[in-house]
Protein backbone atom coordinates (compact mmCIF):
# COMPACT_ATOMS: atom_id res chain seq x y z
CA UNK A 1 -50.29 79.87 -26.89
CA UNK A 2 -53.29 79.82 -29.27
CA UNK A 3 -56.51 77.07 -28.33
CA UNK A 4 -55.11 75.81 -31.98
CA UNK A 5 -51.44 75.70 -31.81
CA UNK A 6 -52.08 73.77 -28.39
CA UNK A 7 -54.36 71.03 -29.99
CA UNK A 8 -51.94 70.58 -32.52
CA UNK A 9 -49.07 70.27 -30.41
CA UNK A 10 -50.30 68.14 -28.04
CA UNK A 11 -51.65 65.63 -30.63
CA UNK A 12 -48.16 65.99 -32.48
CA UNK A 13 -46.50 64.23 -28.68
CA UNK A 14 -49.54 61.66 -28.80
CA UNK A 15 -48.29 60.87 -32.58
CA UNK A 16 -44.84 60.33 -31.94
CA UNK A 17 -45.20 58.38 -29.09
CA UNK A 18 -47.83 56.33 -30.81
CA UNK A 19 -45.54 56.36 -34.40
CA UNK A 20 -42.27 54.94 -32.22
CA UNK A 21 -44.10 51.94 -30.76
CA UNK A 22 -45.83 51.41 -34.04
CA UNK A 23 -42.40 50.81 -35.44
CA UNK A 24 -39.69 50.08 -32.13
CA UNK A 25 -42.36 47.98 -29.94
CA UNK A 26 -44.34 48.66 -26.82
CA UNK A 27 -42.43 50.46 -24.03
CA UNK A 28 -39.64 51.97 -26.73
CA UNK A 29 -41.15 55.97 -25.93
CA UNK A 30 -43.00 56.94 -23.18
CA UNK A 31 -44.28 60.47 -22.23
CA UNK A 32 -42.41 61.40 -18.72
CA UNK A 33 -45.32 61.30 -16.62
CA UNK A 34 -45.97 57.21 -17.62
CA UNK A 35 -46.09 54.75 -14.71
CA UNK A 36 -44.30 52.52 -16.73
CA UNK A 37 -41.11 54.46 -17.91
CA UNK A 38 -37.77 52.75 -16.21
CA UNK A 39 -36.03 55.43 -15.31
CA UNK A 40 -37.80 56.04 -11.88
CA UNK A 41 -36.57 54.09 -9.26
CA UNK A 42 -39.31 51.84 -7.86
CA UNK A 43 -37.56 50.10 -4.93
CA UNK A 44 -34.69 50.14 -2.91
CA UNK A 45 -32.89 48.35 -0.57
CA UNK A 46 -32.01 49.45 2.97
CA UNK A 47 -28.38 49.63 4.15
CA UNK A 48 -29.63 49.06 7.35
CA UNK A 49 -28.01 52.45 8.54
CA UNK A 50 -30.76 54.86 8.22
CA UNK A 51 -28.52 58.16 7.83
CA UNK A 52 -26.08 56.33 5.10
CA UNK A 53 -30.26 54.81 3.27
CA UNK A 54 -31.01 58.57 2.98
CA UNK A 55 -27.98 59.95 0.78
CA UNK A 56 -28.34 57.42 -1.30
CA UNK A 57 -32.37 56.77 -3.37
CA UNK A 58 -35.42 57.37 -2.96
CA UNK A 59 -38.46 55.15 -4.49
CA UNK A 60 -41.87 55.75 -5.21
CA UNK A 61 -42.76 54.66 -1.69
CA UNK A 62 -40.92 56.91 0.03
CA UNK A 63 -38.55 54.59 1.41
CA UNK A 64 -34.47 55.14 1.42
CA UNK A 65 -31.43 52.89 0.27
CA UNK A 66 -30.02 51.32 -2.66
CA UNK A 67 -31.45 51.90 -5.71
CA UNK A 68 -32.71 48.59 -7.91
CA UNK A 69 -32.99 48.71 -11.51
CA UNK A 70 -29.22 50.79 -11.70
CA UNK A 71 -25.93 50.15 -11.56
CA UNK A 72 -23.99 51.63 -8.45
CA UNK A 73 -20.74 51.70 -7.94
CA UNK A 74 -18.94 51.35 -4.33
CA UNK A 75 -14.81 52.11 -4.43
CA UNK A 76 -12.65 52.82 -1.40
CA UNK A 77 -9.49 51.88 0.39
CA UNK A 78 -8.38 48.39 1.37
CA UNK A 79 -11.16 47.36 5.08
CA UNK A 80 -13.13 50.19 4.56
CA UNK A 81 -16.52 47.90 4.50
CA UNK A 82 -17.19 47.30 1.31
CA UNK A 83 -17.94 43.67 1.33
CA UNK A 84 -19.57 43.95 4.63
CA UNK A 85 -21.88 46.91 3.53
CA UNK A 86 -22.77 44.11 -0.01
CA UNK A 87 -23.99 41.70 3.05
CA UNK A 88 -25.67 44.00 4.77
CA UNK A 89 -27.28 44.39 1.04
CA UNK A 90 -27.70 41.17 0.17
CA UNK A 91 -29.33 40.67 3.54
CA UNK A 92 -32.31 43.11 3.28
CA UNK A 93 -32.96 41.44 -0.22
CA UNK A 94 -33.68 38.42 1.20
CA UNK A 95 -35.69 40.00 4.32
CA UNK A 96 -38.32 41.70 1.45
CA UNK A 97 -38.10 38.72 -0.30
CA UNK A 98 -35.79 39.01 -3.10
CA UNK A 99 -32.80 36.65 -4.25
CA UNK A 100 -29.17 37.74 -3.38
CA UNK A 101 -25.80 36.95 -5.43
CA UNK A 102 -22.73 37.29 -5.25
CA UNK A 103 -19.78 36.86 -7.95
CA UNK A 104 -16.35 36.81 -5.06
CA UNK A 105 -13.67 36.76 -7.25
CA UNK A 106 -10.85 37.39 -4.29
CA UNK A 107 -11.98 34.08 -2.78
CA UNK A 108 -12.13 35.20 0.16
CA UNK A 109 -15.75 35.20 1.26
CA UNK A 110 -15.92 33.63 4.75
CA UNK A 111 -19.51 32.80 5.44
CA UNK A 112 -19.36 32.13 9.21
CA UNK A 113 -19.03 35.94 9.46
CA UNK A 114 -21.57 36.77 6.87
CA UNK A 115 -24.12 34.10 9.08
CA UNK A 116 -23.16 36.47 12.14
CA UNK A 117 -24.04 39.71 10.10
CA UNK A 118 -27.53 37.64 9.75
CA UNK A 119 -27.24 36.48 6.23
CA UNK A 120 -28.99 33.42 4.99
CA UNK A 121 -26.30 31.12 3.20
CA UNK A 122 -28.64 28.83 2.16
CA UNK A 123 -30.04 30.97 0.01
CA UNK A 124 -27.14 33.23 -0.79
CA UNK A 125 -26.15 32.62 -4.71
CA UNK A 126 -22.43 32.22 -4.63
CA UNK A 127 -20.09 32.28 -7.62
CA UNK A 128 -16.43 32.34 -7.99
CA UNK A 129 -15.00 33.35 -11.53
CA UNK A 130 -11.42 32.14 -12.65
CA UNK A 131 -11.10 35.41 -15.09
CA UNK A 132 -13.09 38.57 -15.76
CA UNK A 133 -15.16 37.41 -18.68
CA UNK A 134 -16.36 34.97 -16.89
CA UNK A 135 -17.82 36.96 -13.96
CA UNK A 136 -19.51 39.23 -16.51
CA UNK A 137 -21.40 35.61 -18.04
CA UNK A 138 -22.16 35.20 -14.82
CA UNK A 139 -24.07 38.04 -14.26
CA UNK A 140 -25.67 38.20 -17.35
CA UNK A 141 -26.73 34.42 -16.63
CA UNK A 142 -28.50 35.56 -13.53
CA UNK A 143 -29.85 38.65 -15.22
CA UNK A 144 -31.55 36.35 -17.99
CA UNK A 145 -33.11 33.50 -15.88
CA UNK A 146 -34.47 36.39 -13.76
CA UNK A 147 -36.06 37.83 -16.62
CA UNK A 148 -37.36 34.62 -18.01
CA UNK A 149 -38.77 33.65 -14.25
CA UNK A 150 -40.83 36.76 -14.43
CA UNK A 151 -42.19 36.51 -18.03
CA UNK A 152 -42.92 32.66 -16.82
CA UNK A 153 -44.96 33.92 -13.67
CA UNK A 154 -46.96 36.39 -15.55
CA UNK A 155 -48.11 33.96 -18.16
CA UNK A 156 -49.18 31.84 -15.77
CA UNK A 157 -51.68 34.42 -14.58
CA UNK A 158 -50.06 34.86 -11.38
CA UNK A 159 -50.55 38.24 -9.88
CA UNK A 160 -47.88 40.88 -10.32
CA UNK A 161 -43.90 39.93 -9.92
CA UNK A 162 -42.70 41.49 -7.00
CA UNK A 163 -39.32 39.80 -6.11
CA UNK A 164 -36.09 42.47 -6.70
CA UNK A 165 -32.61 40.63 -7.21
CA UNK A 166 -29.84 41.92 -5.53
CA UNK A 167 -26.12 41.08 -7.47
CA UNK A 168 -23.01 42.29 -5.81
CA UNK A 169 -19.27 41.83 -7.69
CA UNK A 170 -16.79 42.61 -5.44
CA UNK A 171 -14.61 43.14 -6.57
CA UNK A 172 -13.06 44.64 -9.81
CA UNK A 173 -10.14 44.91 -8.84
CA UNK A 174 -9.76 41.45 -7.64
CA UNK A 175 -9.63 39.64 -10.88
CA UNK A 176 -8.04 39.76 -14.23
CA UNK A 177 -8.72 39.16 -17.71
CA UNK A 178 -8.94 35.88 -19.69
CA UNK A 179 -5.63 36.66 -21.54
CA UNK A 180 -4.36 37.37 -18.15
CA UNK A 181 -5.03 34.28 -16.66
CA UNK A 182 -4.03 32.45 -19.24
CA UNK A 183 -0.43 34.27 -20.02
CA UNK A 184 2.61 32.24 -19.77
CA UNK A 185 4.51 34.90 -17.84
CA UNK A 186 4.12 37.67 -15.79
CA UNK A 187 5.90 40.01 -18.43
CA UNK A 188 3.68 39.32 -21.03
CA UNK A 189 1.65 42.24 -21.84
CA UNK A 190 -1.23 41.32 -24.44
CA UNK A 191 -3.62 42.02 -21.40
CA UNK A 192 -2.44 45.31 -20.77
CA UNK A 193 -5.68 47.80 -21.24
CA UNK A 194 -8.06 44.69 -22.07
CA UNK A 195 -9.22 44.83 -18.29
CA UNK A 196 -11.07 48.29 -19.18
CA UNK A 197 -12.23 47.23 -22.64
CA UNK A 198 -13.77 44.32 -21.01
CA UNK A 199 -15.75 46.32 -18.50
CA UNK A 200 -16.62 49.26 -21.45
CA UNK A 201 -18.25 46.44 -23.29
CA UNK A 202 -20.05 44.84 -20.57
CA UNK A 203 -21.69 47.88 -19.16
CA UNK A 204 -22.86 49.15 -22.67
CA UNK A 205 -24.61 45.37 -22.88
CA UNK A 206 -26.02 45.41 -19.88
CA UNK A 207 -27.22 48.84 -18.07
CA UNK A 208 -30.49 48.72 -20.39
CA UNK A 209 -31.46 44.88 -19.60
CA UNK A 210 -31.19 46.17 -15.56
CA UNK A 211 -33.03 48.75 -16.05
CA UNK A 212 -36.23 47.32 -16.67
CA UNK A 213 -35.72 44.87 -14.22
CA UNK A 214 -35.75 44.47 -10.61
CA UNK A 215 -32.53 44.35 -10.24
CA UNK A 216 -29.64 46.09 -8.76
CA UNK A 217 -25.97 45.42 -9.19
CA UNK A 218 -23.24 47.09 -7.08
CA UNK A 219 -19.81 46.82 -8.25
CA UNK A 220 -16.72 47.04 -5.66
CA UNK A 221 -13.33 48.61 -6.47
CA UNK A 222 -10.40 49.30 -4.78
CA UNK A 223 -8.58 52.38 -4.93
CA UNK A 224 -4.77 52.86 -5.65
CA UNK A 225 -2.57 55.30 -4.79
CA UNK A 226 -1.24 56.62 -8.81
CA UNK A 227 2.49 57.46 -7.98
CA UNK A 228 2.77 58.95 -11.54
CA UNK A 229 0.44 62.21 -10.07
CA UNK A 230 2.74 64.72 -8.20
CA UNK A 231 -0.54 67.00 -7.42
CA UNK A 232 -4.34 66.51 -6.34
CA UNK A 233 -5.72 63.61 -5.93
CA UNK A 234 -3.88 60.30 -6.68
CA UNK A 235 -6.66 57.73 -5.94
CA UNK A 236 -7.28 56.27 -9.41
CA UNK A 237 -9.98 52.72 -9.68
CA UNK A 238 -8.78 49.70 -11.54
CA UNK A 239 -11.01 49.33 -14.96
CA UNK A 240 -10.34 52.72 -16.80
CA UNK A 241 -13.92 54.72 -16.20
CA UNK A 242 -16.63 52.16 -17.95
CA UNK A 243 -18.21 51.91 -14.35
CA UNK A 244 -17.80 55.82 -13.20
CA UNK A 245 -19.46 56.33 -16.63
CA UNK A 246 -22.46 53.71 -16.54
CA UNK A 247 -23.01 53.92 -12.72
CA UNK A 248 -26.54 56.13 -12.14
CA UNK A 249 -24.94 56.04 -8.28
CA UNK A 250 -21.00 56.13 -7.10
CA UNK A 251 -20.47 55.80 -3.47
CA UNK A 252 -16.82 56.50 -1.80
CA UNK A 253 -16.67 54.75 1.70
CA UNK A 254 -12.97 55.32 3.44
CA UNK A 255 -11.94 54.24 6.97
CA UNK A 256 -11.85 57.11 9.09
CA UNK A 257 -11.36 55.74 12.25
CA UNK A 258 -11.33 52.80 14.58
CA UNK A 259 -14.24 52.57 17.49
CA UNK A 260 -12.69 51.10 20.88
CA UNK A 261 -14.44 51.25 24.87
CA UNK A 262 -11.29 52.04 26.28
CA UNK A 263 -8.55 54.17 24.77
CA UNK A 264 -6.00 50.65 25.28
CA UNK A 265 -8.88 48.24 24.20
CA UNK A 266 -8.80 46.71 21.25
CA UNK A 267 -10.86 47.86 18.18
CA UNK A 268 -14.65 46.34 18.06
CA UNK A 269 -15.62 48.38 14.86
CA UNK A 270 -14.70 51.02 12.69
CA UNK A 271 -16.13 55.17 11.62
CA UNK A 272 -16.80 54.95 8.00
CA UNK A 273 -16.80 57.85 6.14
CA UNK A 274 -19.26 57.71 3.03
CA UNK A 275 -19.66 60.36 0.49
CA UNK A 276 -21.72 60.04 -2.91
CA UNK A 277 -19.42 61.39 -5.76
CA UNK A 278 -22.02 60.93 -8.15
CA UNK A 279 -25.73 60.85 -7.98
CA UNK A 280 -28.47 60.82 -10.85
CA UNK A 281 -31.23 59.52 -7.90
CA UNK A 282 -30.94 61.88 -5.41
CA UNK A 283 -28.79 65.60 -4.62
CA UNK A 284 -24.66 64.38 -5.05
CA UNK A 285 -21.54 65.00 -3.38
CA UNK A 286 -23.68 64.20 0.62
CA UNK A 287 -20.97 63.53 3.22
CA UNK A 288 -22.36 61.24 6.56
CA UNK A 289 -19.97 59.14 8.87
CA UNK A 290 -21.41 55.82 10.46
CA UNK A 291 -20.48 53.34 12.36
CA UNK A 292 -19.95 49.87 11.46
CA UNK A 293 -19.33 47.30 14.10
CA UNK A 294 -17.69 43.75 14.13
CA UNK A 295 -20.15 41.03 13.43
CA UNK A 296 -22.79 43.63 13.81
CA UNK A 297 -22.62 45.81 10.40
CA UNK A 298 -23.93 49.17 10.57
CA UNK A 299 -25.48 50.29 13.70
CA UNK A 300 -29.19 51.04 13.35
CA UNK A 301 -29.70 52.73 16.77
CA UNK A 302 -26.34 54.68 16.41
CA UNK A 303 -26.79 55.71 13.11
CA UNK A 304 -30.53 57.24 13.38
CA UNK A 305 -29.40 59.17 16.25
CA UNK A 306 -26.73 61.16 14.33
CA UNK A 307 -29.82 61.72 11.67
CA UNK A 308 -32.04 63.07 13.81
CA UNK A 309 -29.61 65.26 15.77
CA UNK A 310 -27.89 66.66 12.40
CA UNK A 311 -31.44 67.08 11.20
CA UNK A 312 -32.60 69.14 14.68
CA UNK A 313 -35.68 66.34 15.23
CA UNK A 314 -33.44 65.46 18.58
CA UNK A 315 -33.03 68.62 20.31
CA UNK A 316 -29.26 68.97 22.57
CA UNK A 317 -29.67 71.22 25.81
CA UNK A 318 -26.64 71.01 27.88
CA UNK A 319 -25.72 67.37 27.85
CA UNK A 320 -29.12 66.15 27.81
CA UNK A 321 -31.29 65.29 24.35
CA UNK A 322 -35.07 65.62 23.63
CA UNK A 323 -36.92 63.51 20.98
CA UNK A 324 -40.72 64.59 20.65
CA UNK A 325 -42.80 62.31 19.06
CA UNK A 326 -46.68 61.37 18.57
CA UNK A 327 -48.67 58.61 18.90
CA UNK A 328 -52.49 59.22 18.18
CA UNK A 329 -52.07 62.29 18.42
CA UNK A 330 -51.00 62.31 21.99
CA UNK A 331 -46.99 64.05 22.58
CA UNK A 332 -44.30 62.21 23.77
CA UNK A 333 -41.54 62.69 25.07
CA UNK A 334 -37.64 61.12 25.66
CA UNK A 335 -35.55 62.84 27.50
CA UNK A 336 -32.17 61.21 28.49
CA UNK A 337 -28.57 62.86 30.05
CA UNK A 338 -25.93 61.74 28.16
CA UNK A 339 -25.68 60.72 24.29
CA UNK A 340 -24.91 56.71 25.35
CA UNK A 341 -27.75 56.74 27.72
CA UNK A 342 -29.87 58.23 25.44
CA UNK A 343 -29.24 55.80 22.32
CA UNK A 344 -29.34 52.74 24.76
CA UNK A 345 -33.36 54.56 25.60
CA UNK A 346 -33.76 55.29 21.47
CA UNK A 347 -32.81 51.26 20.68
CA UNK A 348 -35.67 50.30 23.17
CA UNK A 349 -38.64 52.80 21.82
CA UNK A 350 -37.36 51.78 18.19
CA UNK A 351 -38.03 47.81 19.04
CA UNK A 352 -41.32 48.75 18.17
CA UNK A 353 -42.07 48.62 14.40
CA UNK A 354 -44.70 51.33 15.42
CA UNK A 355 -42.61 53.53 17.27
CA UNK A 356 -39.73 52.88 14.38
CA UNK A 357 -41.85 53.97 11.57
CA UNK A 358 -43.61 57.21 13.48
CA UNK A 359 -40.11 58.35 14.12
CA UNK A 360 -39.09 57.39 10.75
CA UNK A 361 -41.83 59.16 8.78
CA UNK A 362 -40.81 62.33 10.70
CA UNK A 363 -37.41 62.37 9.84
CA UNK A 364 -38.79 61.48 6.02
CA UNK A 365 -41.10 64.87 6.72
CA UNK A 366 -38.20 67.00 7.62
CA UNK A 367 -36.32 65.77 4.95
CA UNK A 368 -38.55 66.50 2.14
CA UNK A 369 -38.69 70.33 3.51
CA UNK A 370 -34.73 70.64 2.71
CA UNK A 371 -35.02 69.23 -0.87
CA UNK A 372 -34.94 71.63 -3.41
């Protein structure tokens, strides 16, 4: 390209950039490479299972999890973890600071168990909608007075705002529409396809106002077996596909087995089987299996293992694993017989928030190498 063609085409993107905030505002067009455009995911929020973190977002730090400032949506079979994987959530916010909420609408929340999974319920926002529309105000309530808390902290001068909200609904499925609710009979059928209209509306309303705020809402469904479908796959979600359209992240978590000590034990957690159907943060359609324990949540320890072995960074000969790692530039080594031995050894070294993040930044490393 001509020295002249250039000049004028490169003042032609600095004039419609400059023309479109002239006459839409400031932060209406940005060129791709701007700091300030709201389609790049700034922060996320752990899981607090490294291997499930890393199929999920990545921010600008480098770190893994759920994406903030996106809708994601989380469907899967009746105690398949859902709620306990929005804890586990809601948790981390509040560990980096951030507020948590949470709009129950199968009133069924039991917060003894969510205290066990270490969530703080004294700071846990709680609501619990009689119909759909209301849950949506609800939201968009907490999405507003976020917005004007941050405007209000700037202006006073403060430095910059730094606190991510975290807003789980679980679930969609749970809850009905006002004309619903309201219906004098069960056979009346003025709701019927309002449920999805509802949703269609709300989404269209509201994935613009998240996105250029620190905030990340995660939406739980159920799925249904369709008897109508003979063939393929007769899963369907409740709420027509306003959320499978607006989500920027769909994860599919199904039971795929229960964890016992002894083959007549009873069950003290459960394999869950994770798979993202659709991704616009990271590759789509990853598969990972991790295991979620009873009053625990997801297994740190466990899961990070099966992350570094599936990524070779934990070396198998015979029955005995190898993890190389450096501190200072000095090698060292684990070496344990025995995959329980050897995560009951990996839990110990990763105590260390040193040790944790060396090992961490390695898998990151190894990681980035496979990326295409």
């Amino acid at each position: 390209m001509k020295d002249k063609m250039l000049k004028t085409r490169n003042k032609l993107i600095d004039d419609i950039v400059e023309r479109s905030i002239k006459e839409y505002g400031e932060g209406s067009t940005f060129i791709l490479s701007s700091k300030n455009i709201s389609s790049i995911v700034s922060k996320t929020i752990s899981t607090g299972s490294p291997e499930l973190d890393r199929i999920l977002a990545k921010d600008t730090n480098g770190k893994y999890g759920m994406p903030v400032g996106r809708i994601v949506g989380v469907s899967g079979k009746e105690a398949s973890g859902k709620t306990t994987l929005l804890i586990m959530l809601m948790k981390a916010t509040q560990k980096i600071g951030g507020v948590a909420a949470l709009i129950e609408t199968e009133h069924a929340f039991d917060p003894s168990y969510a205290k066990k999974l270490g969530l703080n319920i004294d700071e846990l926002v709680l609501s619990q909608p009689r119909y759909l529309e209301e849950g949506l105000d609800m939201i968009e309530l907490f999405i507003e007075m976020f917005k004007k808390s941050k405007e209000k902290h700037i202006k006073d001068g403060n430095e910059k705002w730094d606190v991510p909200m975290f807003i789980g609904f679980d679930s969609i499925a749970g809850i009905g529409p006002k004309a619903e609710y309201e219906a004098d009979s069960y056979d009346n059928e003025q709701a019927l396809g309002l449920h999805a209209r509802r949703l269609s509306k709300f989404f269209r309303n509201i994935s613009g106002k998240i996105a250029k705020e620190q905030i990340c809402l995660v939406c739980t469904n159920q799925l249904k077996t369709n008897t109508g479908v003979r063939f393929g796959n007769k899963d369907t979600e409740i709420g027509g596909a306003a959320l499978k359209f607006h989500a920027s992240l769909r994860l599919d978590i199904r039971q795929s087995g229960l964890i016992k000590l002894t083959k007549d034990s009873d069950p003290i957690g459960i394999n869950v089987a994770a798979k993202t159907v659709k991704n616009k943060c990271m590759l789509p359609y990853k598969k990972i299996e991790v295991p979620l324990y009873f009053g625990e949540g997801f297994c740190y320890h466990e899961s990070l293992f099966n992350v570094l072995l599936l990524n070779n960074i934990i070396k198998k000969e015979k029955n005995t694993y190898i993890l190389k790692y450096k501190i200072k530039d000095k090698e060292h080594i684990l070496r344990v017989a025995y995959g329980d031995k050897f995560i009951k050894e990996l839990k110990k070294l990763t105590d260390s928030p040193r040790i944790r993040s060396i090992i961490e930044k390695k898998l990151d490393k190894k990681l980035e190498k496979n990326e295409i």
